[in-house]
Protein backbone atom coordinates (compact mmCIF):
# COMPACT_ATOMS: atom_id res chain seq x y z
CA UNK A 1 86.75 119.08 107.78
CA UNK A 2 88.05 118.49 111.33
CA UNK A 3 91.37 115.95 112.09
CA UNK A 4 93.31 114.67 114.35
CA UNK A 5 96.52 112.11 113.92
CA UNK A 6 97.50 108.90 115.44
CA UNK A 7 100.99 108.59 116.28
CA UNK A 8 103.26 106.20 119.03
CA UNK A 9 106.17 106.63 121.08
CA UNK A 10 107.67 104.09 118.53
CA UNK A 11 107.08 101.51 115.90
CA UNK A 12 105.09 98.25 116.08
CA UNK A 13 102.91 99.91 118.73
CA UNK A 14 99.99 98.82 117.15
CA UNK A 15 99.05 102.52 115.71
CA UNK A 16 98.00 101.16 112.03
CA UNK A 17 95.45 98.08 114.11
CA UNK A 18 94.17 100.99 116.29
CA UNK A 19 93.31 102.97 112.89
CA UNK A 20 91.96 100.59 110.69
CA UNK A 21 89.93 99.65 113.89
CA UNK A 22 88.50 102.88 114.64
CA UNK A 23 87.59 103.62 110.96
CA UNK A 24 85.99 100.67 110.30
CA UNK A 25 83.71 102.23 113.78
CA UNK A 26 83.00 105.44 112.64
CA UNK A 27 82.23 104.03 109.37
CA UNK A 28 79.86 101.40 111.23
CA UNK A 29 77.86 104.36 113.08
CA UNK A 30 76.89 105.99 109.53
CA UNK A 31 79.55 108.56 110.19
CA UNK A 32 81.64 110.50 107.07
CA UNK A 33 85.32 109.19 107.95
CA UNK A 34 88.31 109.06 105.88
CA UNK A 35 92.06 107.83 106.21
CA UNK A 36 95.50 109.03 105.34
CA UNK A 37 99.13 108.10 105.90
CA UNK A 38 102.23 109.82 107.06
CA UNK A 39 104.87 109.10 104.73
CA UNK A 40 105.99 106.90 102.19
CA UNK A 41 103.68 103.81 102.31
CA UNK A 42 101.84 101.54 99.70
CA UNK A 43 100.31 99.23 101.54
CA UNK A 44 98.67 100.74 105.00
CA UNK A 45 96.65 103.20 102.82
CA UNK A 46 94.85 100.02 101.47
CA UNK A 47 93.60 98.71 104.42
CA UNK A 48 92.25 102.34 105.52
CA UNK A 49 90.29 102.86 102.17
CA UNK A 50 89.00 99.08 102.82
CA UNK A 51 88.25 99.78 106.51
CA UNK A 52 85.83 103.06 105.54
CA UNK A 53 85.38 102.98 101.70
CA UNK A 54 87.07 106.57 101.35
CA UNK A 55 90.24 107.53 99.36
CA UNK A 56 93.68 107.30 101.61
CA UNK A 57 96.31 109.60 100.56
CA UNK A 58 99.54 109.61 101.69
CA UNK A 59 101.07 113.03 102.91
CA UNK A 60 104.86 112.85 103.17
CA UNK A 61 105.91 116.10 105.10
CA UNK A 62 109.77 115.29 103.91
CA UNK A 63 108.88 114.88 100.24
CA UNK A 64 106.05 117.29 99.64
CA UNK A 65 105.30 120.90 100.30
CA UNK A 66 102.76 122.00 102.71
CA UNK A 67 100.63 123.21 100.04
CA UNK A 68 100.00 120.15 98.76
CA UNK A 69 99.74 118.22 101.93
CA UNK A 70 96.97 120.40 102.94
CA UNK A 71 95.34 119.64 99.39
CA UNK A 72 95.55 116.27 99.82
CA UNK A 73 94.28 116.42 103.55
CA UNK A 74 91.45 118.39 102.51
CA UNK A 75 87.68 116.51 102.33
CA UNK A 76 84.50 115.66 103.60
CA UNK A 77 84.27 114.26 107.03
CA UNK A 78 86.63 113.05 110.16
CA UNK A 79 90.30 112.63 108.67
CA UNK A 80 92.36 110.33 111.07
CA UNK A 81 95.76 110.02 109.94
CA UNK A 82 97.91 107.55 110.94
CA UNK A 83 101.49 107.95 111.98
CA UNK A 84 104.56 106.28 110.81
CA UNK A 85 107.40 105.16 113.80
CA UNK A 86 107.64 107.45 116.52
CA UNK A 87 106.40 110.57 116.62
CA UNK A 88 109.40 112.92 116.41
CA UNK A 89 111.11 110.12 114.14
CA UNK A 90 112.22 111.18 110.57
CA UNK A 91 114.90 111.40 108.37
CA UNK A 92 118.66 112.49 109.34
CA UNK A 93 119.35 114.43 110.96
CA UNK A 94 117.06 116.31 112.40
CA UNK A 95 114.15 114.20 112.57
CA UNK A 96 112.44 116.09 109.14
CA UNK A 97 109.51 114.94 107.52
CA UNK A 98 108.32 113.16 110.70
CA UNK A 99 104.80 112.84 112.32
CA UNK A 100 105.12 115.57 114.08
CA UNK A 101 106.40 117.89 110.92
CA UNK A 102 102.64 117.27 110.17
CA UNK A 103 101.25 118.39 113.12
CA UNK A 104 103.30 121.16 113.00
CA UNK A 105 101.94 121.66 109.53
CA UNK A 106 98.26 120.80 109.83
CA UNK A 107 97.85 122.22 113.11
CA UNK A 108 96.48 118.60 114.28
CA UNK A 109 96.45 117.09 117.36
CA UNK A 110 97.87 114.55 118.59
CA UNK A 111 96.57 110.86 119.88
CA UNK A 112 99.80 108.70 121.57
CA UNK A 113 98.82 105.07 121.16
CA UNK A 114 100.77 103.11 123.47
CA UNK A 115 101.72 99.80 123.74
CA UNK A 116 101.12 99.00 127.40
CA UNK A 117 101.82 95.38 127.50
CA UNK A 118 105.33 95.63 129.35
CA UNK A 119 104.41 98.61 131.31
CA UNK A 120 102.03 100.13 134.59
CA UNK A 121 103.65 103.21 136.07
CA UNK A 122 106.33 104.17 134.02
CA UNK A 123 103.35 105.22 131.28
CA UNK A 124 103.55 108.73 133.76
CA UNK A 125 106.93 109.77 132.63
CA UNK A 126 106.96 108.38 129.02
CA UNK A 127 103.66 110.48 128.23
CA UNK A 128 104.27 113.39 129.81
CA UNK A 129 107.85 113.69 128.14
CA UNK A 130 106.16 113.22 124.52
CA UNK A 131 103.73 115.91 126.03
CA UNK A 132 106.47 118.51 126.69
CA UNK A 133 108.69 117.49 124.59
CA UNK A 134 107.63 120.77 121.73
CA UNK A 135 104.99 122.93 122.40
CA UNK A 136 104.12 123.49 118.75
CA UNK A 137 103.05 119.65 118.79
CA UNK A 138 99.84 119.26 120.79
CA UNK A 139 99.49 115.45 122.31
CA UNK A 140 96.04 115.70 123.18
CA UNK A 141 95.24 112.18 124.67
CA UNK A 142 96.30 108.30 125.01
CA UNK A 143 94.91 105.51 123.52
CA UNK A 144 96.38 102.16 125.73
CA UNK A 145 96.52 99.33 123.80
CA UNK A 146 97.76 95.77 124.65
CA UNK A 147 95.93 95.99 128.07
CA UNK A 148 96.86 92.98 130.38
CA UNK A 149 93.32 92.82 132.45
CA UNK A 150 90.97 95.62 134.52
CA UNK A 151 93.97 95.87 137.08
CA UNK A 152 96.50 96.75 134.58
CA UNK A 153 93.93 99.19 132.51
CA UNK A 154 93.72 100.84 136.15
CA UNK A 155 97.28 101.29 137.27
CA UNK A 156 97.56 103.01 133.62
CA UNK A 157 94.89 105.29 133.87
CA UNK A 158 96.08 106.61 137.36
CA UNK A 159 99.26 107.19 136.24
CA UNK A 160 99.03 109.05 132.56
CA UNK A 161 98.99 112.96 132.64
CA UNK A 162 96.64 112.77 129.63
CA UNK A 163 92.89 111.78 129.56
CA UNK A 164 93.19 108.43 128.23
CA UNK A 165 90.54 107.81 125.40
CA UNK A 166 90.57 103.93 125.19
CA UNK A 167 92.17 100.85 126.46
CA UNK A 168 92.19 98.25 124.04
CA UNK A 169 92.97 94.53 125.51
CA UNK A 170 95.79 92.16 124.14
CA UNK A 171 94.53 90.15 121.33
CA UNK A 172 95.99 87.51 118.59
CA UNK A 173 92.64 88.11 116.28
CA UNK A 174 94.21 91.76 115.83
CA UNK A 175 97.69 90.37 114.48
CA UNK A 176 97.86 91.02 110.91
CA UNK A 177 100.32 88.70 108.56
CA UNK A 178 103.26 90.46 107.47
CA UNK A 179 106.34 90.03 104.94
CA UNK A 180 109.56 91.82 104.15
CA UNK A 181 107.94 95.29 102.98
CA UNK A 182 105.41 95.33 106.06
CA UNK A 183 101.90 94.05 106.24
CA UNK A 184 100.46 91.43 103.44
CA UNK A 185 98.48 93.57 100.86
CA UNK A 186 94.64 94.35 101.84
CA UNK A 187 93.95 92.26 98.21
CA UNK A 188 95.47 89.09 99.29
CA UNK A 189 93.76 89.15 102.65
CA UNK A 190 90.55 86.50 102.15
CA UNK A 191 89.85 87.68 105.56
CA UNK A 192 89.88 91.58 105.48
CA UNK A 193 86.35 91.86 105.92
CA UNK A 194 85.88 89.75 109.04
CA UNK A 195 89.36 91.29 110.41
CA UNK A 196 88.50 94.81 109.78
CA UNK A 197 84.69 94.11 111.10
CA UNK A 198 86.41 92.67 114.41
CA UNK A 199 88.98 95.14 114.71
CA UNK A 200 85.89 98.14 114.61
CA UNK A 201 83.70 96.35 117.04
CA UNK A 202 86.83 96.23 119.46
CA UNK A 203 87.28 100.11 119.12
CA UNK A 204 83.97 100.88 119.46
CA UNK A 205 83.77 98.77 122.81
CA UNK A 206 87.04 99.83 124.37
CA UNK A 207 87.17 103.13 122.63
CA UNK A 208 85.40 106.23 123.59
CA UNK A 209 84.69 107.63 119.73
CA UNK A 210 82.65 111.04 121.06
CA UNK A 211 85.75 112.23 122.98
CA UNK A 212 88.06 111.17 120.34
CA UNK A 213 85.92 112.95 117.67
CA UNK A 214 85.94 116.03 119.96
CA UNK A 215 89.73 116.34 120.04
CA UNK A 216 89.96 116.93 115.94
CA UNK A 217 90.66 120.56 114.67
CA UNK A 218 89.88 122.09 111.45
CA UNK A 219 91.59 121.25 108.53
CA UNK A 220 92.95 123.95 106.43
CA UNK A 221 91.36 124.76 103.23
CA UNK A 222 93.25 123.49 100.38
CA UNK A 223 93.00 122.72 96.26
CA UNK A 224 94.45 119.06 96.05
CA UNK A 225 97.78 119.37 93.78
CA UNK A 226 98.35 119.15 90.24
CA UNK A 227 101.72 117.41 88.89
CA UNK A 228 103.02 117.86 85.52
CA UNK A 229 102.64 114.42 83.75
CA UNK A 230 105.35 112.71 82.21
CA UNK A 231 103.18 111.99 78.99
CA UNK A 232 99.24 112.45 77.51
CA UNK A 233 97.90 109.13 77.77
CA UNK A 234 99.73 106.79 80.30
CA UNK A 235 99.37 102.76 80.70
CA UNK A 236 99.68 101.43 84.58
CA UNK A 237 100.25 98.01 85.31
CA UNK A 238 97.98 97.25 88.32
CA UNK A 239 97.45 93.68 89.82
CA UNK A 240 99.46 91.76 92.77
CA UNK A 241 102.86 92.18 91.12
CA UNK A 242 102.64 96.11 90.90
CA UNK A 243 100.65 97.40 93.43
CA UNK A 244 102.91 100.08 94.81
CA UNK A 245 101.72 103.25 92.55
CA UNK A 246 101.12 106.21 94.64
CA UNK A 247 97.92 107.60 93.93
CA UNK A 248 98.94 111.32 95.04
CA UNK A 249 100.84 111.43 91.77
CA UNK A 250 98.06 109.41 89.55
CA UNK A 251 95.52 112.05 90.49
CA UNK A 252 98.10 114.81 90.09
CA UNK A 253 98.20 114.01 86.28
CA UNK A 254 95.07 113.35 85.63
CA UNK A 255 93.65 116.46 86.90
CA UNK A 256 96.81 118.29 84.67
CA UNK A 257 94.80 116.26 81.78
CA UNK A 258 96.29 113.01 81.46
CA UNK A 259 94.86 109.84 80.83
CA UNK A 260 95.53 106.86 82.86
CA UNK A 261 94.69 103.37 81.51
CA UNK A 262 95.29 99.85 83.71
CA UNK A 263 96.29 96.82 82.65
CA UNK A 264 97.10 93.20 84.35
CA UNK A 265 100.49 91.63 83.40
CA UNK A 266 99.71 88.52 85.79
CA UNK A 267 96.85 88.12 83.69
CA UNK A 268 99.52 88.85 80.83
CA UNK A 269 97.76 91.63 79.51
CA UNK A 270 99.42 93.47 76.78
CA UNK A 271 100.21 97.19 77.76
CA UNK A 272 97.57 99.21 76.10
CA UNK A 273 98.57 101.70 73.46
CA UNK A 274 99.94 104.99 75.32
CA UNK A 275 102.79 107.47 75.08
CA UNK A 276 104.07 105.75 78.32
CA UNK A 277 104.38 102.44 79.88
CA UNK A 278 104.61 102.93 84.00
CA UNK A 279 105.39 99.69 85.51
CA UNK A 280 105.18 100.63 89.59
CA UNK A 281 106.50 98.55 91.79
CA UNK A 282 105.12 95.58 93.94
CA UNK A 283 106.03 92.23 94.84
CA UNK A 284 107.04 90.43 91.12
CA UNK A 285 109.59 88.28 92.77
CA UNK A 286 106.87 86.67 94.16
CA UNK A 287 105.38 86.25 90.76
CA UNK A 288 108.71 85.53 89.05
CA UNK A 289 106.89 82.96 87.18
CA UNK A 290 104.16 83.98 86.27
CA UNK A 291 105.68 87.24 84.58
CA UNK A 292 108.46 85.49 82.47
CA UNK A 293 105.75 83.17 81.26
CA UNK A 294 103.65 86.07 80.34
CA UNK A 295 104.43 86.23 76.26
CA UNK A 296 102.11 88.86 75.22
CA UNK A 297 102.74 91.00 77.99
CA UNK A 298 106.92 91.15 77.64
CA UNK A 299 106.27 91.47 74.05
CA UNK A 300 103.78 94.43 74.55
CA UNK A 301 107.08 96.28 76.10
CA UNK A 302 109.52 96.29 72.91
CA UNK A 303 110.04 99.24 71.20
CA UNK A 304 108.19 101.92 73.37
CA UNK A 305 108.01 104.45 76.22
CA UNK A 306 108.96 102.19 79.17
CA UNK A 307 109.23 103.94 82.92
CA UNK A 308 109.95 101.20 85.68
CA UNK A 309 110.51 101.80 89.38
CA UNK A 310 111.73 99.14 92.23
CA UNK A 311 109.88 96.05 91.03
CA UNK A 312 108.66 97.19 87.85
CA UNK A 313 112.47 97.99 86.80
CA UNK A 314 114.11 94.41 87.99
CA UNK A 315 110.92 93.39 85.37
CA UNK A 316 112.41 95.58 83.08
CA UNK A 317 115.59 94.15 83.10
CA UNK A 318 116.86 90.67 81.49
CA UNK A 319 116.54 88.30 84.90
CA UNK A 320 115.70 88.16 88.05
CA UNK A 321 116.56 85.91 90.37
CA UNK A 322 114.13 84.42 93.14
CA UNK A 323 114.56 83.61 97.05
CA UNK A 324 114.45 80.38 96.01
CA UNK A 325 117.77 81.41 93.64
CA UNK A 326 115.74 80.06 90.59
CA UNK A 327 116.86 82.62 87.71
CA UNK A 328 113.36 84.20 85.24
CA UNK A 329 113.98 85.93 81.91
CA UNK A 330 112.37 89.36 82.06
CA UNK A 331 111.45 91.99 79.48
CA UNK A 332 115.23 92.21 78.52
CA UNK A 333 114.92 96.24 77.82
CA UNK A 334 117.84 96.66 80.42
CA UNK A 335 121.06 95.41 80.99
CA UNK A 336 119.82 94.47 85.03
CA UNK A 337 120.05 90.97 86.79
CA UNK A 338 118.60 91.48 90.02
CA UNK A 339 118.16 88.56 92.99
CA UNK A 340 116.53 88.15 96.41
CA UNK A 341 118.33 84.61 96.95
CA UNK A 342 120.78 86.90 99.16
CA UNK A 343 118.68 90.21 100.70
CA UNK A 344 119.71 93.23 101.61
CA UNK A 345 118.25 95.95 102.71
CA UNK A 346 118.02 99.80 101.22
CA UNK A 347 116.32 102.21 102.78
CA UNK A 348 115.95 106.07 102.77
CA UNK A 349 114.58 109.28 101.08
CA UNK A 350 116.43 110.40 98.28
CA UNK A 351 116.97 113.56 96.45
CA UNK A 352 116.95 112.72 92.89
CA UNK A 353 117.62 114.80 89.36
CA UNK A 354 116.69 113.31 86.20
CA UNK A 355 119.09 114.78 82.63
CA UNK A 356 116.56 112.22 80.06
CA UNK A 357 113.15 111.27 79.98
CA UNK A 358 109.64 111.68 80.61
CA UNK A 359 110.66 112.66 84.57
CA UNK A 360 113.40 115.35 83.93
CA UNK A 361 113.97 117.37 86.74
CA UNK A 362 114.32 117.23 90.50
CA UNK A 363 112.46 114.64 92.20
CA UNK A 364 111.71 113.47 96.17
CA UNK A 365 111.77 110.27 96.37
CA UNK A 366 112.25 106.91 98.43
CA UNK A 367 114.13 103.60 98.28
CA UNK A 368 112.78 100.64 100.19
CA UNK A 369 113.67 97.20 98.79
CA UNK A 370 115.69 93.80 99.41
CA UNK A 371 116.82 93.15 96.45
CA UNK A 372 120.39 92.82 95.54
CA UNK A 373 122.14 94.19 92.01
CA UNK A 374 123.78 91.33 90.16
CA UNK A 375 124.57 93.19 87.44
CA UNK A 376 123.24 96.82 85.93
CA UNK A 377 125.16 98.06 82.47
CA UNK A 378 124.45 101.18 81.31
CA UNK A 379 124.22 105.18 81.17
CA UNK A 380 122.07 105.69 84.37
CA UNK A 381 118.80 107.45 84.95
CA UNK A 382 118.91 109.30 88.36
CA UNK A 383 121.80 111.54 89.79
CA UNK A 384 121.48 111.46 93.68
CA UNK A 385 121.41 111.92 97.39
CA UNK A 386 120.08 111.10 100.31
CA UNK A 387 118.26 113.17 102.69
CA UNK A 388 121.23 114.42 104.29
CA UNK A 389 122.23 115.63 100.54
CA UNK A 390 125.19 113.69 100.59
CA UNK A 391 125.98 112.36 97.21
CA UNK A 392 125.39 108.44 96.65
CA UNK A 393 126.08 106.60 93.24
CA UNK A 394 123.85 107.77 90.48
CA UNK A 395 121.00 105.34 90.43
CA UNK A 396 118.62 103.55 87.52
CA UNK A 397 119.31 102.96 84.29
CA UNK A 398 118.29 103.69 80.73
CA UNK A 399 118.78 102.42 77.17
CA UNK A 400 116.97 104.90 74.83
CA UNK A 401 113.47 105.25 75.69
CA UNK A 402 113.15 102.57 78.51
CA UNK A 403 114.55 103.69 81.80
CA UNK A 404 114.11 103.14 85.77
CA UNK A 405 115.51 102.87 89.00
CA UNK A 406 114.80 101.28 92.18
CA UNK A 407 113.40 104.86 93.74
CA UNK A 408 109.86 105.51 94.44
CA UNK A 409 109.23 108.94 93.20
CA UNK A 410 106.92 110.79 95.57
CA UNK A 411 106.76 114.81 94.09
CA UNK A 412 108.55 117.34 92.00
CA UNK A 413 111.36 118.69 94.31
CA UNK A 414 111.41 122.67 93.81
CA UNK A 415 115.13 123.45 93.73
């Protein structure tokens, strides 16, 4: 069960291309390969389980222990594990939960993908100061990308301290379409297939796989976790408008014994009888529509268990208003008018403690939306704090048993 991770001096150096790229190569040579994600991301970990047809977990040293990062790590095969923003990047103020926490954690090397485009030389000093920078975090070699020509590939390699693995040339068919919360979805690409089939043949061409293979270390052996479930028999909403469900936490309760059943409110699928309703989150406001015009779905809600987080609670509450500033009735179980006709941004981990409901306790999770609160009435759901622990407004809301918030929840938080 060897590993290694691929992580960047910064973001947008093209570290999650470079992944899907080489996975979709391993895969292509018959070879057992697998994906996973630093940190709190729903949509990257799609495109790595479509690039190589194995499970992507996400392993959030801020929000989980190492215990169950290293069960979650733990499989058959190569495990590349892509990086999120810099390497030493992470949460206030130290820097915790970073890529490099996981190194640190793993005991993984590390490969420093580097976008080249705007530099020759200066890759010497920028390397070799990510090199030295800890000695508990081993950067083992460089992958260039966004190579000019031959001549620029060569001034590069003369000049970085580290054996450089690969130099992968600039190219527009490796731009991927993204919107507000990153990359467009892996199931509304048409074009995955051919992308992810070009982006392997360009890593296995400009890539040298063998050497990067060589560099993984052993993976420790682990038991993936198990989470206590917030109810017996749960009912998921799963389609384009509530994609963002970790699966960490889905397998956590069904291997405590739960039972997990999907259902498609675009298609306006009633929720299936259950002890809970889990409406994840996703992208409804771009399905505004389509939700307040599905009857027997909104109706399916009344009455019952009802957990929402991000987009599933603006569904949850009585409207939400589009970018477009065109106002849809939603399920009407909370007091919430929500809009994206003026965005804003919210971002952070959060420390979170739940008095009510199916997720009482003490929670690590993460806020990422645009959305702006028109209005929210009502006892809340969440007491919390950002990753600092400084207190912030209590967050979420509930009216007897429906309740959410706009926080991802990620793991139990031992306190």
């Amino acid at each position: 069960m060897p590993g290694l991770i691929l992580a960047a001096p910064s973001s947008g150096a093209g570290k999650t291309t470079v992944t899907l790229g080489l996975l979709r190569a391993f895969r292509d040579r018959g070879e057992a390969v697998r994906g996973a994600k630093s940190g709190p991301d729903y949509i990257d970990p799609r495109f790595h389980e479509a690039a190589c047809g194995a499970p992507c977990p996400n392993l959030d040293a801020w929000a989980m222990t190492p215990e169950a990062i290293a069960g979650l790590a733990a499989g058959p095969g190569l495990l590349l594990i892509e990086g999120a923003m810099g390497l030493f990047d992470g949460a206030p103020p130290a820097g915790r939960g970073s890529v490099a926490d996981l190194s640190r954690m793993l005991d993984l090397p590390v490969v420093l993908v580097v976008d080249a485009a705007r530099m020759a030389q200066s890759i010497g000093p920028l390397v070799a100061g990510f090199a030295g920078h800890d000695p508990r975090v081993r950067v083992a070699g460089v992958i260039l990308n966004r190579v000019g020509s031959d001549r620029h590939e060569t001034m590069l390699r003369a000049a970085c301290p580290l054996p450089v693995l690969g130099a992968v040339p600039r190219d527009p068919g490796l731009a991927a379409p993204a919107r507000h919360l990153g990359l467009v979805p892996a199931g509304e690409r048409p074009d995955l297939n051919a992308y992810l089939a070009h982006a392997g043949a360009t890593m296995a061409r400009d890539v040298d796989l063998e050497a990067l293979a060589a560099l993984a270390a052993p993976l420790p052996e682990a038991a993936p976790p198990v989470f206590a479930p917030p109810a017996q028999r749960i009912a998921i909403a799963r389609d384009a408008a509530f994609a963002f469900a970790y699966p960490h936490l889905l397998d956590g309760w069904r291997r405590a014994g739960a039972e997990i059943v999907a259902f498609a409110p675009l298609e306006d699928e009633p929720a299936p009888e259950a002890d809970l309703v889990y409406l994840p989150g996703g992208y409804p406001e771009l399905h505004a529509g389509r939700i307040a015009a599905a009857g027997r779905f909104l109706a399916s809600l009344k009455d019952r268990p009802v957990f929402g987080e991000c987009g599933g609670y603006m569904v949850m509450g009585d409207g939400l208003v589009d970018a477009e500033g065109t106002r849809h009735a939603m399920a009407g179980l909370l007091r919430l008018e929500t809009s994206f006709a003026e965005r804003r941004l919210h971002l952070g981990y959060r420390h979170l403690h739940a008095l009510h409901g199916p997720f009482a306790g003490h929670w690590a999770g993460h806020e990422f939306h645009y959305a702006t609160t028109l209005r929210a009435d009502g006892p809340p759901l969440f007491e919390a704090a950002d990753a600092e622990g400084v207190a912030l407004p209590a967050m979420g809301l509930r009216d007897g048993a429906a309740m959410g918030s706009f926080a991802h929840l990620i793991a139990p938080e031992a306190m």
